[in-house]
Protein backbone atom coordinates (compact mmCIF):
# COMPACT_ATOMS: atom_id res chain seq x y z
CA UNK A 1 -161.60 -64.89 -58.61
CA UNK A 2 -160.15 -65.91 -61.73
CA UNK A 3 -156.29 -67.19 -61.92
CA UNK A 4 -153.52 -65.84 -63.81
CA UNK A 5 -150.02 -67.41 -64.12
CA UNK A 6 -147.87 -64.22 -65.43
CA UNK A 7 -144.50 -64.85 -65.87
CA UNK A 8 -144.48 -68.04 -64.77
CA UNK A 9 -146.03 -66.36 -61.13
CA UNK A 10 -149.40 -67.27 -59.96
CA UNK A 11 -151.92 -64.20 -59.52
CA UNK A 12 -155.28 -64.29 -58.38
CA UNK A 13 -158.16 -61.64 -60.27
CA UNK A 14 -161.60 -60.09 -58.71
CA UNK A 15 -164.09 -60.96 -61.31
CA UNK A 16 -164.54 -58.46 -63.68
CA UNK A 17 -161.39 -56.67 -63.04
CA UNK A 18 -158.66 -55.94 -66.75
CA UNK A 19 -155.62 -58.40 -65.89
CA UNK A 20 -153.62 -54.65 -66.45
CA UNK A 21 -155.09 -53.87 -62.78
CA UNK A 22 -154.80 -56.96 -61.51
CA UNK A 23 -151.01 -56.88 -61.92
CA UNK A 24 -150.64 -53.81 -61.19
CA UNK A 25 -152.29 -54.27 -57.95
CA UNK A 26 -149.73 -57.26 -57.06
CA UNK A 27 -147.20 -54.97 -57.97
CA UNK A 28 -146.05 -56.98 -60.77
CA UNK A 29 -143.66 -55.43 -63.27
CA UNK A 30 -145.75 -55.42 -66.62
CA UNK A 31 -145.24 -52.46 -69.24
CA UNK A 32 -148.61 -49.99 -69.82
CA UNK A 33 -149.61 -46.92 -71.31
CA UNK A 34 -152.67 -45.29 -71.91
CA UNK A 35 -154.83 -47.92 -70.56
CA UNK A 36 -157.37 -47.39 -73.30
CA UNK A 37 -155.89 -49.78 -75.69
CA UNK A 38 -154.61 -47.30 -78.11
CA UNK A 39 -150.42 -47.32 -77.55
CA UNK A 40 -150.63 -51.14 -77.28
CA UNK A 41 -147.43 -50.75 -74.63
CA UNK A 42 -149.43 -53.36 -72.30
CA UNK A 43 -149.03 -56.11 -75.17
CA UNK A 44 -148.86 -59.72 -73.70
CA UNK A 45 -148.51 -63.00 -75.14
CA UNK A 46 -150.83 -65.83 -74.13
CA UNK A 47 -149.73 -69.23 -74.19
CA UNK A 48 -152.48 -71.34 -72.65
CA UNK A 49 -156.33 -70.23 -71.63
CA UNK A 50 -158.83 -67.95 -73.85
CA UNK A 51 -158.13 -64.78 -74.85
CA UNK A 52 -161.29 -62.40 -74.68
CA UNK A 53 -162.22 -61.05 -78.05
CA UNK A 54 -162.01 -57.10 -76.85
CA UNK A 55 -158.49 -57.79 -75.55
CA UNK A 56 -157.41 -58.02 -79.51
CA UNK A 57 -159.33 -55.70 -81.15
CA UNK A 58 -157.65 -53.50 -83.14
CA UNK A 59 -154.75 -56.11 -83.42
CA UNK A 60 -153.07 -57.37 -86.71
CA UNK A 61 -154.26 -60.54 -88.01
CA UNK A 62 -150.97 -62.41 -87.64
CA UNK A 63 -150.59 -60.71 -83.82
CA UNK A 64 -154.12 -62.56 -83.05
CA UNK A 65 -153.06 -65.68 -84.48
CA UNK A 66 -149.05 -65.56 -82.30
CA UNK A 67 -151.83 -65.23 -79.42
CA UNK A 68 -150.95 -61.63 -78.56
CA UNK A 69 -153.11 -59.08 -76.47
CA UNK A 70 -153.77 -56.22 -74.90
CA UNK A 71 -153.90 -56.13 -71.01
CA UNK A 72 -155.58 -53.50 -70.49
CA UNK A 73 -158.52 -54.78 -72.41
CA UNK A 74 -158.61 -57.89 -71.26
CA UNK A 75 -160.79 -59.49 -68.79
CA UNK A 76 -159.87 -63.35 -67.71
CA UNK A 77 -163.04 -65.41 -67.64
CA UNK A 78 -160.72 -68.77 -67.30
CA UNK A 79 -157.67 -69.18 -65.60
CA UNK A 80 -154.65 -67.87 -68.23
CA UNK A 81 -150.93 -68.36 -68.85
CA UNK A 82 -149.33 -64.94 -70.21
CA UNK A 83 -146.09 -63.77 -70.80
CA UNK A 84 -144.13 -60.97 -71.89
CA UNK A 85 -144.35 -60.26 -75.72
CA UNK A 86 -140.24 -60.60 -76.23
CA UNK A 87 -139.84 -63.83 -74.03
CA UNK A 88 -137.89 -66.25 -75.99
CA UNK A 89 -139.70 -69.24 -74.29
CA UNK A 90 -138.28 -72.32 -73.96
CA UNK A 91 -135.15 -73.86 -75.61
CA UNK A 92 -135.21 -76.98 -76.99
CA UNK A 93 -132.15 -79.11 -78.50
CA UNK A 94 -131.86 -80.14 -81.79
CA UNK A 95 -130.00 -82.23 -83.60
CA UNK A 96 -127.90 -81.10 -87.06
CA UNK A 97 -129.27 -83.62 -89.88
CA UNK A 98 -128.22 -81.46 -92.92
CA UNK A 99 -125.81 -79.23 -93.79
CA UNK A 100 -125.69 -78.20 -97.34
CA UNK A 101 -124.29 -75.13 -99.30
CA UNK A 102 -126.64 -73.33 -101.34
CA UNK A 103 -123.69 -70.98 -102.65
CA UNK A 104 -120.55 -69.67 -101.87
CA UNK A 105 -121.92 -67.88 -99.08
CA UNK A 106 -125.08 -69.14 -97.60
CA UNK A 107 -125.64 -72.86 -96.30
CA UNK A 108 -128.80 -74.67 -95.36
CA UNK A 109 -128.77 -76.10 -92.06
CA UNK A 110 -131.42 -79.02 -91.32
CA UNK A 111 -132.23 -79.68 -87.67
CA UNK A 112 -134.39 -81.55 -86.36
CA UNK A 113 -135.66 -81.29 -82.59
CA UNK A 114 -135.65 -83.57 -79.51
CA UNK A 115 -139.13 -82.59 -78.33
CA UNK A 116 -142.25 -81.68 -80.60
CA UNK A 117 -141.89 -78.16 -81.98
CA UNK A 118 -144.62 -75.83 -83.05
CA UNK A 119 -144.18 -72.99 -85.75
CA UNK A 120 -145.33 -71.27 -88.64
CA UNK A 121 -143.27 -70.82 -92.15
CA UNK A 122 -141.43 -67.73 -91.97
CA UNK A 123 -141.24 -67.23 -88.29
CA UNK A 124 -137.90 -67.15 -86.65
CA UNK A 125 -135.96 -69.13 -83.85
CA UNK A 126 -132.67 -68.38 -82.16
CA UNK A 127 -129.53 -70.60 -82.14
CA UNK A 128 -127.21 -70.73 -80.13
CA UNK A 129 -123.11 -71.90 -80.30
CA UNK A 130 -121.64 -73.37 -77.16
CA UNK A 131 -120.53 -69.91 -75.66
CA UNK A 132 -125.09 -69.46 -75.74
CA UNK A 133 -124.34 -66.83 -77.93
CA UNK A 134 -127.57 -66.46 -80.14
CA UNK A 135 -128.85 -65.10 -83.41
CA UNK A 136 -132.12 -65.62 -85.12
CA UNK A 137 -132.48 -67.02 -88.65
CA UNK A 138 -135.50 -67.35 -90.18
CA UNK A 139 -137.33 -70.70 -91.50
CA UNK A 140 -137.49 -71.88 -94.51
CA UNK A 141 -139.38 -75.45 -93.73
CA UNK A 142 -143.33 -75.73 -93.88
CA UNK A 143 -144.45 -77.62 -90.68
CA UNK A 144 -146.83 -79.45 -93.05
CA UNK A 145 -144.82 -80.30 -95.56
CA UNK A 146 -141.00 -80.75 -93.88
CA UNK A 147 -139.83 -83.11 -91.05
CA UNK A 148 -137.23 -80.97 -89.64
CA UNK A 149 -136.39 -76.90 -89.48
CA UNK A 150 -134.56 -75.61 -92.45
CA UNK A 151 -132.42 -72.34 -92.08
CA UNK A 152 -130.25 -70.35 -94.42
CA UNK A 153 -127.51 -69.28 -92.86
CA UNK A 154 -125.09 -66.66 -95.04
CA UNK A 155 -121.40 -66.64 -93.50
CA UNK A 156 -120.02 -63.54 -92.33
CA UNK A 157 -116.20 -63.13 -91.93
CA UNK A 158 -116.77 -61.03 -88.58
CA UNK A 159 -119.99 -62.55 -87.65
CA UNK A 160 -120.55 -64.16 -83.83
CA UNK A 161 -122.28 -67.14 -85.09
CA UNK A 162 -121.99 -67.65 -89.03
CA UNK A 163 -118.28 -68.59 -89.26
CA UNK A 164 -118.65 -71.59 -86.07
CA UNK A 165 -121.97 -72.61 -88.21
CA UNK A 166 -120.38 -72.45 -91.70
CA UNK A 167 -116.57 -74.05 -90.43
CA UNK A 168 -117.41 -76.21 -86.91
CA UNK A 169 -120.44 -77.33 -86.99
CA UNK A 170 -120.91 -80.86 -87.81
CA UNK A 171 -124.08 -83.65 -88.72
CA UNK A 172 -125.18 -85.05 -85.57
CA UNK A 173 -124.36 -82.20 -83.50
CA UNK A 174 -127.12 -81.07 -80.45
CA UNK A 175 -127.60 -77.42 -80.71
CA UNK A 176 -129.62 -75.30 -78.52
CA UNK A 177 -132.78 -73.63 -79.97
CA UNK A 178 -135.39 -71.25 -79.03
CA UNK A 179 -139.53 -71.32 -79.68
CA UNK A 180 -140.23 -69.82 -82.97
CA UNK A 181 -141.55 -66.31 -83.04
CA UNK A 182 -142.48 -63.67 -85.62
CA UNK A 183 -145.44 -62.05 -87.28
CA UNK A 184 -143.79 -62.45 -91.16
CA UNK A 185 -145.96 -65.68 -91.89
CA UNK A 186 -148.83 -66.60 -94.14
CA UNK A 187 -152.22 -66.47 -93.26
CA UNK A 188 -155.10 -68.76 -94.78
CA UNK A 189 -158.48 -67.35 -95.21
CA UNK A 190 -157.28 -65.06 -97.87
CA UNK A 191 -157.07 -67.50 -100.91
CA UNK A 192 -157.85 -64.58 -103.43
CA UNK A 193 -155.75 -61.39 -102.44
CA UNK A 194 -152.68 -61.62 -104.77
CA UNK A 195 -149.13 -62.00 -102.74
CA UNK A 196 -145.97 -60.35 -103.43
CA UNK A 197 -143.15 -61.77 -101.67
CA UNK A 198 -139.77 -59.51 -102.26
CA UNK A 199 -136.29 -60.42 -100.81
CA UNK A 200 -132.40 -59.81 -101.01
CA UNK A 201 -129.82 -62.54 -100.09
CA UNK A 202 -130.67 -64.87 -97.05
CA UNK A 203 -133.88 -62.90 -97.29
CA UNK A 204 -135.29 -65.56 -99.46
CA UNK A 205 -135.49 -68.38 -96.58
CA UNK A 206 -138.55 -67.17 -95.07
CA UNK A 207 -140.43 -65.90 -98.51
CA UNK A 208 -139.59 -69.87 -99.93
CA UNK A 209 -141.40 -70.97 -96.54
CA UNK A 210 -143.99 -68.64 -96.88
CA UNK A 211 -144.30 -69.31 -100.74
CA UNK A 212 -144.75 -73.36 -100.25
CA UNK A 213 -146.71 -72.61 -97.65
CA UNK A 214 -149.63 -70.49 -99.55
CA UNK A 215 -149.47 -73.07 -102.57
CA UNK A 216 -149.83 -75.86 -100.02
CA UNK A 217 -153.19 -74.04 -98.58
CA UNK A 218 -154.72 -74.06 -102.28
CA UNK A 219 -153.98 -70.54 -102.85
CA UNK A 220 -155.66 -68.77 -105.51
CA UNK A 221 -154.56 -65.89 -106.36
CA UNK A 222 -151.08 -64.55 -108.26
CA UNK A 223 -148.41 -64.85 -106.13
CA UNK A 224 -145.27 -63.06 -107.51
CA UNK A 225 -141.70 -63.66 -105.65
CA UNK A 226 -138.93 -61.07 -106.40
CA UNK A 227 -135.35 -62.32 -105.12
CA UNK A 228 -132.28 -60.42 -105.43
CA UNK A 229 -128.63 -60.54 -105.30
CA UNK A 230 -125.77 -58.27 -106.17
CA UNK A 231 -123.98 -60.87 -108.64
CA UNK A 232 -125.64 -63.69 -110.14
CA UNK A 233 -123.81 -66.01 -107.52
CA UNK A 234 -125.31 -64.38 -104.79
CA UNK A 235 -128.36 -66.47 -106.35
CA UNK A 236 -130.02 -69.90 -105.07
CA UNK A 237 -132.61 -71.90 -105.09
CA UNK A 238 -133.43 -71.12 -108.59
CA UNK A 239 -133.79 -74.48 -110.18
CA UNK A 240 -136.36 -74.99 -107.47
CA UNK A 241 -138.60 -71.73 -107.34
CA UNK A 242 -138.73 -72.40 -111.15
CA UNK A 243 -139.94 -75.83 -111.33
CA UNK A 244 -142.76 -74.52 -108.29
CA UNK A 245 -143.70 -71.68 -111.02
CA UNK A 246 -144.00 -74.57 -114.08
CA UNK A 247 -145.80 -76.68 -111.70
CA UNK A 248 -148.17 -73.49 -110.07
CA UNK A 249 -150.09 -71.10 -113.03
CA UNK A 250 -150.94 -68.22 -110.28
CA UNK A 251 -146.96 -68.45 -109.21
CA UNK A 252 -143.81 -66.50 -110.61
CA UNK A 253 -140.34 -66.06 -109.89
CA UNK A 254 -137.96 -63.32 -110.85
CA UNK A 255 -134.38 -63.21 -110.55
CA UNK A 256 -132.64 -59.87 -110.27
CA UNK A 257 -129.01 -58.76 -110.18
CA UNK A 258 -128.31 -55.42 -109.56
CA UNK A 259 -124.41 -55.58 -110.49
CA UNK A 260 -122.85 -56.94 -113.52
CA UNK A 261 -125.98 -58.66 -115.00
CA UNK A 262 -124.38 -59.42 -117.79
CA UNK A 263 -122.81 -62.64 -116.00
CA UNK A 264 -126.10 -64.22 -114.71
CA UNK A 265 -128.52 -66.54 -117.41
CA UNK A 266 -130.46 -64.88 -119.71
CA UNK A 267 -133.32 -65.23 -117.60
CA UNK A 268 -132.09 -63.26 -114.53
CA UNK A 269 -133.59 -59.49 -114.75
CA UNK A 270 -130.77 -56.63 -114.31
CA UNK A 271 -131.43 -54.51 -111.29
CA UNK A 272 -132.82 -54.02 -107.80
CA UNK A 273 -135.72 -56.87 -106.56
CA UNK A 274 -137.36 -54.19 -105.11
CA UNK A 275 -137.40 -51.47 -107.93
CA UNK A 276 -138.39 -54.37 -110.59
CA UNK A 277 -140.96 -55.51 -108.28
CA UNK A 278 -142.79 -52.18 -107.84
CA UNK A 279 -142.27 -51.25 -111.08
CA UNK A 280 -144.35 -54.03 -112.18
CA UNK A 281 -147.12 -53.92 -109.83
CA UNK A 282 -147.46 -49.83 -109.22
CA UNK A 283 -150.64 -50.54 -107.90
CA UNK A 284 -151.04 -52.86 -104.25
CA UNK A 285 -154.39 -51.98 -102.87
CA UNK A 286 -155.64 -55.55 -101.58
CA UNK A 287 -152.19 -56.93 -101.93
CA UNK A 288 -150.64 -58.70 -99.50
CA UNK A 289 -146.79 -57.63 -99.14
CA UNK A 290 -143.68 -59.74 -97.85
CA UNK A 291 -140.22 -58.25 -97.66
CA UNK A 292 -137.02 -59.86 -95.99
CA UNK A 293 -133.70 -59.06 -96.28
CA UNK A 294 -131.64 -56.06 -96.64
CA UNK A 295 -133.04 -53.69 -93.82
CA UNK A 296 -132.46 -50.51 -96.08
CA UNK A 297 -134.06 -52.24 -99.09
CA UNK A 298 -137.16 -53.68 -96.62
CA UNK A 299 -137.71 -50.17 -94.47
CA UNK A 300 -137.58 -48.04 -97.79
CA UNK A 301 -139.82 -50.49 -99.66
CA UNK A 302 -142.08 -50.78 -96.81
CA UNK A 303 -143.28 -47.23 -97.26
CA UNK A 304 -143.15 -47.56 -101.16
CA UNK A 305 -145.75 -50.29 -100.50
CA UNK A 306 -147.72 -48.36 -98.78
CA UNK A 307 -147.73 -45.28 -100.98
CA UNK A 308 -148.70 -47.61 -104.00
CA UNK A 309 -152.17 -48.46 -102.07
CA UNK A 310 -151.26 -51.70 -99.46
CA UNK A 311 -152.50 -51.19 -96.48
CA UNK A 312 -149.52 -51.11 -93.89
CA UNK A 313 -151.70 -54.46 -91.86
CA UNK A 314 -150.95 -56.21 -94.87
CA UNK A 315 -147.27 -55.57 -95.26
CA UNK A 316 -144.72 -57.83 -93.24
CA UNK A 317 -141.37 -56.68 -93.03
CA UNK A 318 -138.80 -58.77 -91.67
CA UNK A 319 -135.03 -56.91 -91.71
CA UNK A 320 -131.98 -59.26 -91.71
CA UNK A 321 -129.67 -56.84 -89.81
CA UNK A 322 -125.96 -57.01 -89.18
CA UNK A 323 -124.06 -59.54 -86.80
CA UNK A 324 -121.81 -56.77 -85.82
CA UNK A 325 -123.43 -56.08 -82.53
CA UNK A 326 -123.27 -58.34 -79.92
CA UNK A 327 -126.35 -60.06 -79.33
CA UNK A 328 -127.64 -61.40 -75.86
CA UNK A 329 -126.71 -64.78 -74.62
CA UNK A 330 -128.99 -67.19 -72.48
């Protein structure tokens, strides 16, 4: 017998029997399909014990590494902790140590947490104002490199979180937190497939992350980061993305405006991240794709990617959508 805490709920295995089964034969309410591993519906999330290597075959890279696998493929040889794939985890307080605008419309929000926090540069967490109202920005901090979380948080007027962050919240405040999660991170191992790392607005928080993060791990090959905004003050971070480019010879960063060019520096590129981006590199195969931002910009240029030869395991897509709809609370 082989133990398996599901849920937080203990279940005990027959040797040599998929953990799929051995829920389903408790009755336990766990999502499957085909039970062949194909439609992936039985995907779980392991967080403590050994996953089998069969039970994430066929897996992305990034899926293996967030400890995801498939249930029906996987066969417990040591007691394991699993979980549903869209848990949130654990919340954690944190504490407000920065708060800084980056322009008119986005700030950068420094926390730092009360218990030790594990994550990976250009995953996600969830915060939450007083009413546990919750909405996930991504990170901008490298756990190597940064003491504390960094988020960039753009203010909208009818947003549920964005106006208490951008005109109540305070230094020194405790805020409530979740885990990290996503699969839009960078992976080492890879130190010679060139990266291309395209965003719009708020969008560049995670691709800065993810950018630091590659030139921290020695990266070797050309990494090319596309940001865009409508005006030129839409823009940020540019001082610093340039001085990483002077100090880096396989890095470069490109500015684009798509309206009114004319008012942004010289330097700034007029038109769409996205259509400048492709336009320069027509050709991905090998490449290793990042988009964030704009969900019409990253869906459409998702599939542009792949056309131009990257292979879809290799593109990471991470939509900013809306705060219009009400999101869940805790």
């Amino acid at each position: 017998m082989v133990k398996v805490v599901y849920e937080g709920l203990p279940y005990e295995l027959k040797d040599g029997e998929t953990l799929l089964d051995g829920l389903l034969a408790y009755e336990a309410e766990v999502p499957f399909g085909c039970k062949t591993g194909t439609c992936q519906s039985c995907l779980l999330k392991c967080t403590e014990g050994h996953i089998p290597e069969s039970a994430q075959k066929g897996l992305r890279e990034a899926q293996k590494i967030n400890g995801f696998f498939l249930a029906c493929q996987c066969i417990p040889d040591s007691e394991m902790h699993v979980s549903l794939p869209q848990s949130d985890g654990s919340r954690v307080m944190a504490r407000v140590e920065r708060l800084r605008p980056l322009n008119a419309e986005i700030m950068e929000v420094t926390l730092k947490p009360e218990e030790p926090f594990a994550y990976k540069a250009g995953q996600f967490i969830r915060l939450f104002n007083p009413q546990r109202v919750g909405r996930s920005y991504s990170l901008a901090s490298v756990p190597e490199l940064d003491q504390s979380l960094v988020l960039h948080v753009r203010y909208y007027p009818k947003g549920l979180l964005s106006p208490w962050i951008h005109r109540e919240l305070r230094l020194g405040d405790l805020v409530l937190i979740s885990q990290a999660t996503g699969e839009s991170f960078y992976v080492p191992g890879r130190p010679n497939q060139p990266l291309l790392l395209i965003g719009t607005g708020s969008g560049l928080a995670p691709l800065y992350g993810i950018l630091r993060d590659a030139l921290a791990h020695g990266h070797a090959a050309p990494i090319f980061l596309y940001h865009g905004s409508r005006t030129g003050d839409g823009l940020y971070l540019v001082d610093d993305l340039n001085a990483l480019a002077a100090h880096h010879s396989n890095f470069e960063f490109r500015a684009c405006v798509s309206n009114n060019p004319g008012d942004s520096s010289p330097a700034t590129l007029a038109g769409r991240a996205s259509d400048i981006a492709l336009s320069a590199h027509p050709a991905l195969n090998g490449w290793s794709v990042y988009l964030c931002g704009n969900p019409d910009m990253v869906r459409s240029t998702q599939m542009q990617a792949f056309l131009a030869g990257c292979s879809l395991d290799d593109i990471h897509a991470d939509p900013f959508d809306s705060q219009a709809s009400a999101p869940p609370t805790v």
